[in-house]
N, C-alpha and C. Protein backbone atom coordinates (compact mmCIF):
# COMPACT_ATOMS: atom_id res chain seq x y z
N UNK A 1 7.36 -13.00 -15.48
CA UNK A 1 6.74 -11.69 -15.44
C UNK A 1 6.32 -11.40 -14.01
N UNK A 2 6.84 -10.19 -13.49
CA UNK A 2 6.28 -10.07 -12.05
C UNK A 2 5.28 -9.21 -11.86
N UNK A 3 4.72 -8.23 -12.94
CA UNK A 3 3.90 -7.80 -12.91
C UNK A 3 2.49 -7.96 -13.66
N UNK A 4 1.24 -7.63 -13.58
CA UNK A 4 0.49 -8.04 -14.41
C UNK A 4 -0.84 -7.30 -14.26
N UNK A 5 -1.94 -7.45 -15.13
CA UNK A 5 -3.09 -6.90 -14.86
C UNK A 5 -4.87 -7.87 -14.57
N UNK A 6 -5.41 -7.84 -14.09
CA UNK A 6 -6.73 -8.72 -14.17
C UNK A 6 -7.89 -7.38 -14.23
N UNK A 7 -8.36 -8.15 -14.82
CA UNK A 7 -9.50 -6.71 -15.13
C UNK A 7 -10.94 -7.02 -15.24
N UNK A 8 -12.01 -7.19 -14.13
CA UNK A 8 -13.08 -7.15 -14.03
C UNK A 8 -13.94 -6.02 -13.77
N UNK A 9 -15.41 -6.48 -15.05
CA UNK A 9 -16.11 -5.61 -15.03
C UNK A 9 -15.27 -4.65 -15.52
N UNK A 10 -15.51 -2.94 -15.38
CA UNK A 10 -14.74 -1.57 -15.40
C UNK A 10 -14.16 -1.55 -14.44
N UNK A 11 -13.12 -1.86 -13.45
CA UNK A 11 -12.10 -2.18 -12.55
C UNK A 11 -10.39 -2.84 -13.43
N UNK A 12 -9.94 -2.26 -12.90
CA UNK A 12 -8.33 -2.99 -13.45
C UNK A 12 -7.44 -2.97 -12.37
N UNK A 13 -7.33 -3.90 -11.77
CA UNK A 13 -6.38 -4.30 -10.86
C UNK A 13 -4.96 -4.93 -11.21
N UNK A 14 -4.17 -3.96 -11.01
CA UNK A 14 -2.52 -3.80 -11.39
C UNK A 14 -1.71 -4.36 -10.31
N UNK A 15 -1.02 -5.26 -10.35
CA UNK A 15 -0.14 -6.53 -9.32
C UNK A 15 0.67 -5.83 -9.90
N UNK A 16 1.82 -5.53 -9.11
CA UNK A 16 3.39 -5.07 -9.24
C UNK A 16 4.48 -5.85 -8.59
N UNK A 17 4.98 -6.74 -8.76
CA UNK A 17 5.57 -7.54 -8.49
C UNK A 17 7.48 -6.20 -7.59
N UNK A 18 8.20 -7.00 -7.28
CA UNK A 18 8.82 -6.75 -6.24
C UNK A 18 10.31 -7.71 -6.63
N UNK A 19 10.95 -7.31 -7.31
CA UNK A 19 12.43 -8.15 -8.24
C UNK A 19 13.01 -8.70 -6.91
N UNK A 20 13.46 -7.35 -5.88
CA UNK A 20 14.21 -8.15 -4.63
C UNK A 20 13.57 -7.29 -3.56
N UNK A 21 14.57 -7.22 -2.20
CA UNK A 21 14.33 -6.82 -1.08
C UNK A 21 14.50 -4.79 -1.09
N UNK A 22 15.37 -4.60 -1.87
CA UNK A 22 15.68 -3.20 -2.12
C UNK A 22 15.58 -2.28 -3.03
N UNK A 23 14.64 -3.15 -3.81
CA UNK A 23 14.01 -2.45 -5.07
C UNK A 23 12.70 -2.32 -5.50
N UNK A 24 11.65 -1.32 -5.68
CA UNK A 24 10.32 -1.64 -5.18
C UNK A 24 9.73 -1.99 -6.80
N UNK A 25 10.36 -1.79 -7.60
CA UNK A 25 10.06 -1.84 -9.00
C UNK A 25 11.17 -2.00 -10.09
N UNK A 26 11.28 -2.58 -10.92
CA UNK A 26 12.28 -2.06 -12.40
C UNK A 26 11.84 -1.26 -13.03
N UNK A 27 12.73 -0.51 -13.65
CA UNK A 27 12.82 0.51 -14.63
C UNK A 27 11.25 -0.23 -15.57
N UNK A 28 11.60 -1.37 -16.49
CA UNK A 28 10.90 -1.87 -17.02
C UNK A 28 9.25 -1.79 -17.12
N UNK A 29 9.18 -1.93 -15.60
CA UNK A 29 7.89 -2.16 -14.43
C UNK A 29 7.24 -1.01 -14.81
N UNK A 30 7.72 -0.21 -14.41
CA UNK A 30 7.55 1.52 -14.02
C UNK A 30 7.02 2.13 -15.59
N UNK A 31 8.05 1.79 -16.19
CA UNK A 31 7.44 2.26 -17.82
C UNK A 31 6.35 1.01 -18.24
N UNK A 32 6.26 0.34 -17.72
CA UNK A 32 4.82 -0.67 -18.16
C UNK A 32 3.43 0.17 -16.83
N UNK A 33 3.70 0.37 -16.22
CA UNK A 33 2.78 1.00 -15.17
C UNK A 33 2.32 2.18 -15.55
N UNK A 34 3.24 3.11 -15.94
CA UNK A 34 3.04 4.39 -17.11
C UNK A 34 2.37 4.54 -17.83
N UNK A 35 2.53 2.98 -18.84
CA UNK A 35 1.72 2.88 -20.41
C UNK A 35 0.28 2.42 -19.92
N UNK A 36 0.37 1.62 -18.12
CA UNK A 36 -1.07 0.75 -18.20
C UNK A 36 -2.47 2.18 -18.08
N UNK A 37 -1.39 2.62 -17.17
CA UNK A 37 -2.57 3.85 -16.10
C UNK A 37 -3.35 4.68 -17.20
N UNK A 38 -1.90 5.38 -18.43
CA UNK A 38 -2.74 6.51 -19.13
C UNK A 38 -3.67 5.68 -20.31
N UNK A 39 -3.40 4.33 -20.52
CA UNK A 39 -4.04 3.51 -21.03
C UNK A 39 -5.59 2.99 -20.71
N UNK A 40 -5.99 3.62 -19.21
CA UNK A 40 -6.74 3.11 -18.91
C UNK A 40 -7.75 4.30 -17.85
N UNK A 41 -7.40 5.08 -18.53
CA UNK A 41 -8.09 6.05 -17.36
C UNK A 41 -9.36 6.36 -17.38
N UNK A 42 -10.30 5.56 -17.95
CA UNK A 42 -11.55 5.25 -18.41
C UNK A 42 -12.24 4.11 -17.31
N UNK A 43 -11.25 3.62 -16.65
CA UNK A 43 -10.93 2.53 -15.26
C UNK A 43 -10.86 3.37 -14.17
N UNK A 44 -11.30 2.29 -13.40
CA UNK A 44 -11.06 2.80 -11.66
C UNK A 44 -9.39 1.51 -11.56
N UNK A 45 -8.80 1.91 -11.28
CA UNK A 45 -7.43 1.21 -11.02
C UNK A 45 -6.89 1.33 -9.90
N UNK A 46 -6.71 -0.46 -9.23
CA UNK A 46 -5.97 -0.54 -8.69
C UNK A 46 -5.04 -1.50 -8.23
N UNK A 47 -4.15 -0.44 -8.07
CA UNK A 47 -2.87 -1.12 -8.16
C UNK A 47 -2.14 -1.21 -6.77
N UNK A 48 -1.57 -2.81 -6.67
CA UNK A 48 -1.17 -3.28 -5.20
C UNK A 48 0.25 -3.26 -5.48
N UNK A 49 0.96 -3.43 -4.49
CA UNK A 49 2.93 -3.28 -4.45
C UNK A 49 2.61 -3.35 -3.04
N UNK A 50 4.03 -3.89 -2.53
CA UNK A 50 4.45 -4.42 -1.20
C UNK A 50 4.41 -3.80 -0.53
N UNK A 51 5.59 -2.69 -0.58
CA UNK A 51 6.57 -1.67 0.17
C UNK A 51 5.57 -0.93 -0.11
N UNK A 52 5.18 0.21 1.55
CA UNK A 52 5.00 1.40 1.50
C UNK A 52 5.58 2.75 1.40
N UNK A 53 4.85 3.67 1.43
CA UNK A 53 5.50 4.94 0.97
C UNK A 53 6.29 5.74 2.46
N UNK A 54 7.12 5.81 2.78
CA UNK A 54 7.30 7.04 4.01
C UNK A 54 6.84 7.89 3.87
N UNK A 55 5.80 8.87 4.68
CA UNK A 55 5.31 9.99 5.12
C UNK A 55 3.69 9.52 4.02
N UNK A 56 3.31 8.24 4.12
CA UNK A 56 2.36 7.93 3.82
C UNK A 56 1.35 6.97 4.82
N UNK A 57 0.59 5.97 4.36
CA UNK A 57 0.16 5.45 5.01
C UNK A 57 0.50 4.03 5.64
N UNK A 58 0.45 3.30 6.53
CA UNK A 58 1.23 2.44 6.60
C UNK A 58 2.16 2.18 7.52
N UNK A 59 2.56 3.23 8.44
CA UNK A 59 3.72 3.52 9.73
C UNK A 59 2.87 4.16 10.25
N UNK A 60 2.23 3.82 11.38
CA UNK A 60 1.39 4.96 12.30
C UNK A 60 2.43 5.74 13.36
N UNK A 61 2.43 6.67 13.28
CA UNK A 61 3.59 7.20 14.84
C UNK A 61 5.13 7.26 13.94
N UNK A 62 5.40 6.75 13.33
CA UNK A 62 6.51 6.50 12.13
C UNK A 62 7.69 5.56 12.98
N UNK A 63 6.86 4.18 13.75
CA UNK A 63 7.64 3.92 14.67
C UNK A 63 8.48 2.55 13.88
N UNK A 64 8.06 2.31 12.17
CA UNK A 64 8.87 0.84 11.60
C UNK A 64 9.96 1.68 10.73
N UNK A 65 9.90 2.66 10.07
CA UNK A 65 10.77 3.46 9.38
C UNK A 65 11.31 2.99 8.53
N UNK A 66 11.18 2.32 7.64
CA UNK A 66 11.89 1.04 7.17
C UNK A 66 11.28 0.61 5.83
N UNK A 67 10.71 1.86 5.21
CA UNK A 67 10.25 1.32 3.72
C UNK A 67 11.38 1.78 2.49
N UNK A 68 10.90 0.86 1.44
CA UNK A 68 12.35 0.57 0.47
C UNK A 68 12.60 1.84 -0.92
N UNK A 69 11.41 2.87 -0.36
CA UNK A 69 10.66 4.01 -1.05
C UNK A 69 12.31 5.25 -0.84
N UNK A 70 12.45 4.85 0.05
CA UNK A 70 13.79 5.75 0.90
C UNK A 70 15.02 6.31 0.17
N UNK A 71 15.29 7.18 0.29
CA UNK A 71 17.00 7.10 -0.66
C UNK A 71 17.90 6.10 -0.26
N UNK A 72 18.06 5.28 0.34
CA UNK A 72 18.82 4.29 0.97
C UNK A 72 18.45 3.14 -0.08
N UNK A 73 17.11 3.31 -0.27
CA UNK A 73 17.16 1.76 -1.29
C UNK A 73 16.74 2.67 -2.78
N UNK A 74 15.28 2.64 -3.38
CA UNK A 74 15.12 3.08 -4.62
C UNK A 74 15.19 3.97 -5.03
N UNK A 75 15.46 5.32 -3.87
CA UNK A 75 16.24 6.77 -4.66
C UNK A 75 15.14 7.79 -4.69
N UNK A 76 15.16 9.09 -4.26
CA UNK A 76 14.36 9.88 -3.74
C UNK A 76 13.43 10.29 -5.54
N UNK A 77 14.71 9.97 -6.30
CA UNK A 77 14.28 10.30 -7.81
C UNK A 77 13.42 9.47 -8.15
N UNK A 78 13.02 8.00 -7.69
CA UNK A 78 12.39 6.98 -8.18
C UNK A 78 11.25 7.39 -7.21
N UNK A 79 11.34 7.50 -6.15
CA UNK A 79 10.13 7.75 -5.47
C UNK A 79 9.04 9.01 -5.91
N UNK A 80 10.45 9.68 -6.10
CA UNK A 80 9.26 11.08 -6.39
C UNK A 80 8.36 10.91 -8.03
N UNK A 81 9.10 10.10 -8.97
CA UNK A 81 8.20 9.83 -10.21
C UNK A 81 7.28 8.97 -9.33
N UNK A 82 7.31 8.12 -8.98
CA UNK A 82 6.41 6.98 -8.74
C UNK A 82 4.95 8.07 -8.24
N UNK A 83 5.19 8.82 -6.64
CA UNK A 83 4.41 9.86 -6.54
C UNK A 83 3.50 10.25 -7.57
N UNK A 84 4.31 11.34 -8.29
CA UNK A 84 4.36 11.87 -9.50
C UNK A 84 3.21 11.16 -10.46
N UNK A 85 3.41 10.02 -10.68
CA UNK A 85 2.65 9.15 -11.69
C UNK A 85 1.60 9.24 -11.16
N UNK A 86 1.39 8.57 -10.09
CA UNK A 86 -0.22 8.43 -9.41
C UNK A 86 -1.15 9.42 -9.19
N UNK A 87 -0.16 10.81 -8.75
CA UNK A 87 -1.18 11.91 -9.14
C UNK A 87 -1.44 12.40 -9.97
N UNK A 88 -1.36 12.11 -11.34
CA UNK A 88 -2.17 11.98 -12.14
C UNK A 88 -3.37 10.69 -12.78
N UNK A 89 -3.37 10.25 -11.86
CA UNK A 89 -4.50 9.74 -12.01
C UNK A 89 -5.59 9.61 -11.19
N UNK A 90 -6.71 10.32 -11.00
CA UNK A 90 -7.65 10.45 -9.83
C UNK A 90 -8.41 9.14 -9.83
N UNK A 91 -8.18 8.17 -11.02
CA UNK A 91 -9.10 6.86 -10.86
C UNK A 91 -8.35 6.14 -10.15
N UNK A 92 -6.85 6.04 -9.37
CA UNK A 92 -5.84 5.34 -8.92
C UNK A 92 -5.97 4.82 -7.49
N UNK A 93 -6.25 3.71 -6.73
CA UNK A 93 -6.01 3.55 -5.63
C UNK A 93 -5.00 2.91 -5.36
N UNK A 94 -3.95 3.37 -4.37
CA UNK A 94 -2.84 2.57 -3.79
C UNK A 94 -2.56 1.35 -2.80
N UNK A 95 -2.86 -0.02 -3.21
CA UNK A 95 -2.83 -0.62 -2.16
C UNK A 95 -1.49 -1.24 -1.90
N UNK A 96 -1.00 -1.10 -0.37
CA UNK A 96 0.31 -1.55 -0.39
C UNK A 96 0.15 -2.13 1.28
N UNK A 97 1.65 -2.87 1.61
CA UNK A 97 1.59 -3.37 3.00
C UNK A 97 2.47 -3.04 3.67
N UNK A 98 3.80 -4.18 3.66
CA UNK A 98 4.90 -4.23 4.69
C UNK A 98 5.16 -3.28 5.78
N UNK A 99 4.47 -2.72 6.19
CA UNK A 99 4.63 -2.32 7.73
C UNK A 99 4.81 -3.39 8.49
N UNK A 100 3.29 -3.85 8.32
CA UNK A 100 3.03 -5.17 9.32
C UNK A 100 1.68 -4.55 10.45
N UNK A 101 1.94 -2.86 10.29
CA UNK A 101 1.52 -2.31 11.76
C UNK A 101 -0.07 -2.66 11.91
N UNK A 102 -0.62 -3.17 12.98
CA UNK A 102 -2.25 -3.53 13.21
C UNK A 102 -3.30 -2.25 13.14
N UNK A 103 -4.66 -2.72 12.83
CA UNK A 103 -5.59 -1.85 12.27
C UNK A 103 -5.93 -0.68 13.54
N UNK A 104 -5.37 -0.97 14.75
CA UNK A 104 -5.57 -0.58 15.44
C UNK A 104 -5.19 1.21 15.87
N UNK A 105 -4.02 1.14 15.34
CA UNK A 105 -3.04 2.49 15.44
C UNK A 105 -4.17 3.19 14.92
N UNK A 106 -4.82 2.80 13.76
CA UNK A 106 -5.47 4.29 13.33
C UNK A 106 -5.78 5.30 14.14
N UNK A 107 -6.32 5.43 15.89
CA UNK A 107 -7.14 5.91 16.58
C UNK A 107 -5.87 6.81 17.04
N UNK A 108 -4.46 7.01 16.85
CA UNK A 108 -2.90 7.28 16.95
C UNK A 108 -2.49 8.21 16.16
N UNK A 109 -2.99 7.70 15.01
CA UNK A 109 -2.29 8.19 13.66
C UNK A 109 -3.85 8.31 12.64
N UNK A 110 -4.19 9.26 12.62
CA UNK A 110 -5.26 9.19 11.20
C UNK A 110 -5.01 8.65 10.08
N UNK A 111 -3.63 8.51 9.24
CA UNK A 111 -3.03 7.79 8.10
C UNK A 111 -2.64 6.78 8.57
N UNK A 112 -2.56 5.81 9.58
CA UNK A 112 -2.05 5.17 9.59
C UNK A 112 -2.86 3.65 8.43
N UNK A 113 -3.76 4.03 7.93
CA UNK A 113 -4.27 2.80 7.20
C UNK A 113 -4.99 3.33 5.81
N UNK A 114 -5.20 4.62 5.97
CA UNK A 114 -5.67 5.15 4.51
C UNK A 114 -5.05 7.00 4.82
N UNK A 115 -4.59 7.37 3.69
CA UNK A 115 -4.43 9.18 3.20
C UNK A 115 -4.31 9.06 2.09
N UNK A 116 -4.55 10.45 1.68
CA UNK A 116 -4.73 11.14 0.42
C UNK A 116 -3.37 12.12 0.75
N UNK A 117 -2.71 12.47 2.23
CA UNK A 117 -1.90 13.33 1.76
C UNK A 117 -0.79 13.06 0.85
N UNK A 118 -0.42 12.28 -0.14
CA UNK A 118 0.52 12.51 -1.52
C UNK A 118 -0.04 13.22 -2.46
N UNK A 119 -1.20 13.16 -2.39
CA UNK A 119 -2.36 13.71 -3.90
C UNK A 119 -2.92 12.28 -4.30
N UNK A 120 -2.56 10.90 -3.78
CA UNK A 120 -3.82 10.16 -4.39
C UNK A 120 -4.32 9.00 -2.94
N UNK A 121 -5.05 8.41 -3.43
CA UNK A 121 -5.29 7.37 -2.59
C UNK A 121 -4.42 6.22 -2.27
N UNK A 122 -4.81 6.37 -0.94
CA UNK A 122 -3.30 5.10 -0.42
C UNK A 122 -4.13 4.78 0.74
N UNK A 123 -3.94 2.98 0.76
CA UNK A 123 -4.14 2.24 1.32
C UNK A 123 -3.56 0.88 1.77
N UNK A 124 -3.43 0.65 3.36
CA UNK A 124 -2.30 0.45 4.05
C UNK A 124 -2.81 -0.98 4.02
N UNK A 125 -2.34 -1.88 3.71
CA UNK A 125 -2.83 -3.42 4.01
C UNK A 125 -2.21 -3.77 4.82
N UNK A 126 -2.55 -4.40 6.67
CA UNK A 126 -1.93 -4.79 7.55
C UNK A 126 -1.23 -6.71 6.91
N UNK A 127 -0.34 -7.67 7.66
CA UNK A 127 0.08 -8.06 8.12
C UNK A 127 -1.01 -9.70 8.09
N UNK A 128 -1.19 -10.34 6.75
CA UNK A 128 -1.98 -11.70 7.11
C UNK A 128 -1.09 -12.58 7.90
N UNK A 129 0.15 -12.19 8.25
CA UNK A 129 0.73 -13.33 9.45
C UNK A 129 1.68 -11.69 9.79
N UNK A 130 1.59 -12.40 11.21
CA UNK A 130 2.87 -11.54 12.33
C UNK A 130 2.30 -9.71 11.87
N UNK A 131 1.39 -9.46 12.08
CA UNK A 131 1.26 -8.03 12.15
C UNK A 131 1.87 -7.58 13.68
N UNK A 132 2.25 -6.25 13.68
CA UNK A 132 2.90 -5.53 14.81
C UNK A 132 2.30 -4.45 15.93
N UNK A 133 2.35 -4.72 17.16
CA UNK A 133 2.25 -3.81 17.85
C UNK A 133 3.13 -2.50 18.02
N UNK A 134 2.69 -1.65 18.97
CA UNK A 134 3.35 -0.45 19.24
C UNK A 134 3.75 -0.57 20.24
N UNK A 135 4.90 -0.52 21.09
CA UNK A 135 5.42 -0.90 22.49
C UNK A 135 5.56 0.96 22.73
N UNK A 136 4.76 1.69 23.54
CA UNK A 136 4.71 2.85 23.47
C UNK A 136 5.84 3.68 24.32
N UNK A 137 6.40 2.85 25.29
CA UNK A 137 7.36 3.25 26.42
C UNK A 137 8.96 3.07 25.11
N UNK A 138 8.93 2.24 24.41
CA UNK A 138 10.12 2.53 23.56
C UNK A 138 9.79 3.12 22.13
N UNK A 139 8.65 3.18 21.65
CA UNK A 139 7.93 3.48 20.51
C UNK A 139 8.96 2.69 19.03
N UNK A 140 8.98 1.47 20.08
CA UNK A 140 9.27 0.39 18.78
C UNK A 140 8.02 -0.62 18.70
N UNK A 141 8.11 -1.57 17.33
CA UNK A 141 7.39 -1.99 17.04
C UNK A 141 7.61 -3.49 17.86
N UNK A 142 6.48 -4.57 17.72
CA UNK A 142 6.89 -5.88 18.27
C UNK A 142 6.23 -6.84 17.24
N UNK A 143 6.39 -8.09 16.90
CA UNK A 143 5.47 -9.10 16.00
C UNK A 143 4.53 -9.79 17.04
N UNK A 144 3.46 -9.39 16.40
CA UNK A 144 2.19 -10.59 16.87
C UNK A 144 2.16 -11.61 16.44
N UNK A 145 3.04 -12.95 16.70
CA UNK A 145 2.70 -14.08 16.34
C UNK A 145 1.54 -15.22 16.12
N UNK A 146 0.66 -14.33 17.06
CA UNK A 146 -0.74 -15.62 16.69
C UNK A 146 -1.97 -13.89 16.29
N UNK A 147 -1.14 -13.12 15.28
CA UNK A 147 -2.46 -12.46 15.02
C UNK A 147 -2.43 -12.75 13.14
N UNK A 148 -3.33 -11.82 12.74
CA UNK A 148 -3.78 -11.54 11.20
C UNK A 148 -4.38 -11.02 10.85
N UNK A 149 -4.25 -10.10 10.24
CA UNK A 149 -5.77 -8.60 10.10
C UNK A 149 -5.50 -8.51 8.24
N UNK A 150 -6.30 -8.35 7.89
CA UNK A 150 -6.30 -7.70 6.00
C UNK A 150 -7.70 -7.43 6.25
N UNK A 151 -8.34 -6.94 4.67
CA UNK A 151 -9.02 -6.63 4.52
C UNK A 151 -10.45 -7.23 3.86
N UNK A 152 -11.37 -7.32 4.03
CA UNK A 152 -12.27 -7.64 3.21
C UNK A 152 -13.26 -6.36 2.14
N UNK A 153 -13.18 -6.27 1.17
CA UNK A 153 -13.13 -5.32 0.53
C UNK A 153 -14.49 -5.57 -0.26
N UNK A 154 -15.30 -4.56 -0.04
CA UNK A 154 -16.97 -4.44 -1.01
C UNK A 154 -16.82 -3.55 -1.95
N UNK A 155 -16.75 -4.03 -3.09
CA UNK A 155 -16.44 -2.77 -4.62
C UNK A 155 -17.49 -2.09 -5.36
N UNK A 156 -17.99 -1.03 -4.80
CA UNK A 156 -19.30 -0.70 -5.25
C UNK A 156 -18.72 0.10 -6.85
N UNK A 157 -19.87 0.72 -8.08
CA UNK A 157 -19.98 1.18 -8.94
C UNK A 157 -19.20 2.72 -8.38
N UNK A 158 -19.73 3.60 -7.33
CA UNK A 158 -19.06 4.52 -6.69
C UNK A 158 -18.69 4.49 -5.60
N UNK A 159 -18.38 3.40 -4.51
CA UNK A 159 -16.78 3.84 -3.80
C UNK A 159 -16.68 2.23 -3.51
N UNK A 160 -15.53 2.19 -2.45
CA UNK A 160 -15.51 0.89 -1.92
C UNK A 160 -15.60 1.21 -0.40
N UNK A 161 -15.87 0.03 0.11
CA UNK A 161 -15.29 0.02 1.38
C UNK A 161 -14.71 -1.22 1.63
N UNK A 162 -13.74 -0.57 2.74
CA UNK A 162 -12.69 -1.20 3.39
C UNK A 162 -12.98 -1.60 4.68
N UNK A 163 -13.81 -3.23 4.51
CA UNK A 163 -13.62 -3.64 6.16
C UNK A 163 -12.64 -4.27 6.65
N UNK A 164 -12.16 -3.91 7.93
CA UNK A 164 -11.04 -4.26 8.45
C UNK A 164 -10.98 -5.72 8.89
N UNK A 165 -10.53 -6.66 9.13
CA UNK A 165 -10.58 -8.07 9.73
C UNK A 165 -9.54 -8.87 10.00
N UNK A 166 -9.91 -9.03 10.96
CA UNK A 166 -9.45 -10.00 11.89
C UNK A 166 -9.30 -11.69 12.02
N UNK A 167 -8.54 -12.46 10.86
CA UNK A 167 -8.67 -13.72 10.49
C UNK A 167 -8.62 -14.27 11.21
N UNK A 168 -7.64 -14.40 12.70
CA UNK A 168 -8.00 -15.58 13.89
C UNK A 168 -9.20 -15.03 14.56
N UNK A 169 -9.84 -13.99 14.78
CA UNK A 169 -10.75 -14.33 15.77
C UNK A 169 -12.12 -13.85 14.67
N UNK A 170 -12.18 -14.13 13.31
CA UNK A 170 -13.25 -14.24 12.51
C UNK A 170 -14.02 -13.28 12.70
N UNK A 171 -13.20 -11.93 12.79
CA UNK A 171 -14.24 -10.43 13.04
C UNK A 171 -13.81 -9.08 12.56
């Protein structure tokens, strides 16, 4: 099973597992994600997946281009339900990664680590090994080999916050 649910307290946190490299979900997945959300909208939910969205959060500057959301891999039709699904649910937060890109861009890009512009919440999880710089003279990306940034996350009754951190230098 690659997907699954854990559910503390009134919170439901939805793991979406990832079949291969070019597929961000199964059919299967997607209609179990369907049944969990309207199943649960009495929940604050959230739900993590790898791959980010293009023209979401997650690519600051849009300099990695390279998510599996694309018509090239899962199909503009799969993307746009996926969309689709989440805005209907205002209890939904999106947490996702593979950029890689560091917490830093935000000050670049306002989305580059959290937007609402799809209609729901999305949130960009950097890179616990090899997160990426911005090389600005080619506006390609590069790997940071001795970095690591995620998040440490405080879940209040009404909101959360998202502190940013820095695992090698413990800040």
């Amino acid at each position: 099973v690659l997907s699954y649910t854990i559910e503390q307290g009134n919170d439901l946190f939805i793991l979406l597992g990832q079949p291969h490299g070019s597929v961000v979900m199964t059919d299967a997945d997607f209609t179990w994600l369907s049944e969990t959300l309207a199943a649960n909208t009495d929940k604050r939910c959230f739900v993590f997946i790898h791959p980010y969205i293009e023209e979401d959060s997650g690519d600051p500057l849009d300099v990695r281009e390279n998510s599996i959301f694309d018509d090239k891999y899962w199909g503009e039709a799969n993307r746009n339900a996926f969309i689709n699904l989440l805005n209907q649910y205002p209890n939904v937060i999106l947490f996702h990664g593979h950029s890689h890109m560091k917490f830093e861009y935000q000050q670049y890009d306002v989305n580059a680590n959290y937007t609402e512009r799809n209609g729901f919440k999305s949130v960009h999880i950097p890179s616990l090994a090899t997160p990426r710089d911005i090389n600005f003279d080619t506006m390609e990306s590069k790997d940071d080999t001795n970095g690591s940034q995620g998040y440490i996350v405080d879940v209040y009754d009404d909101c959360i916050v998202l502190n940013g951190w820095d695992f090698i230098g413990n800040k």
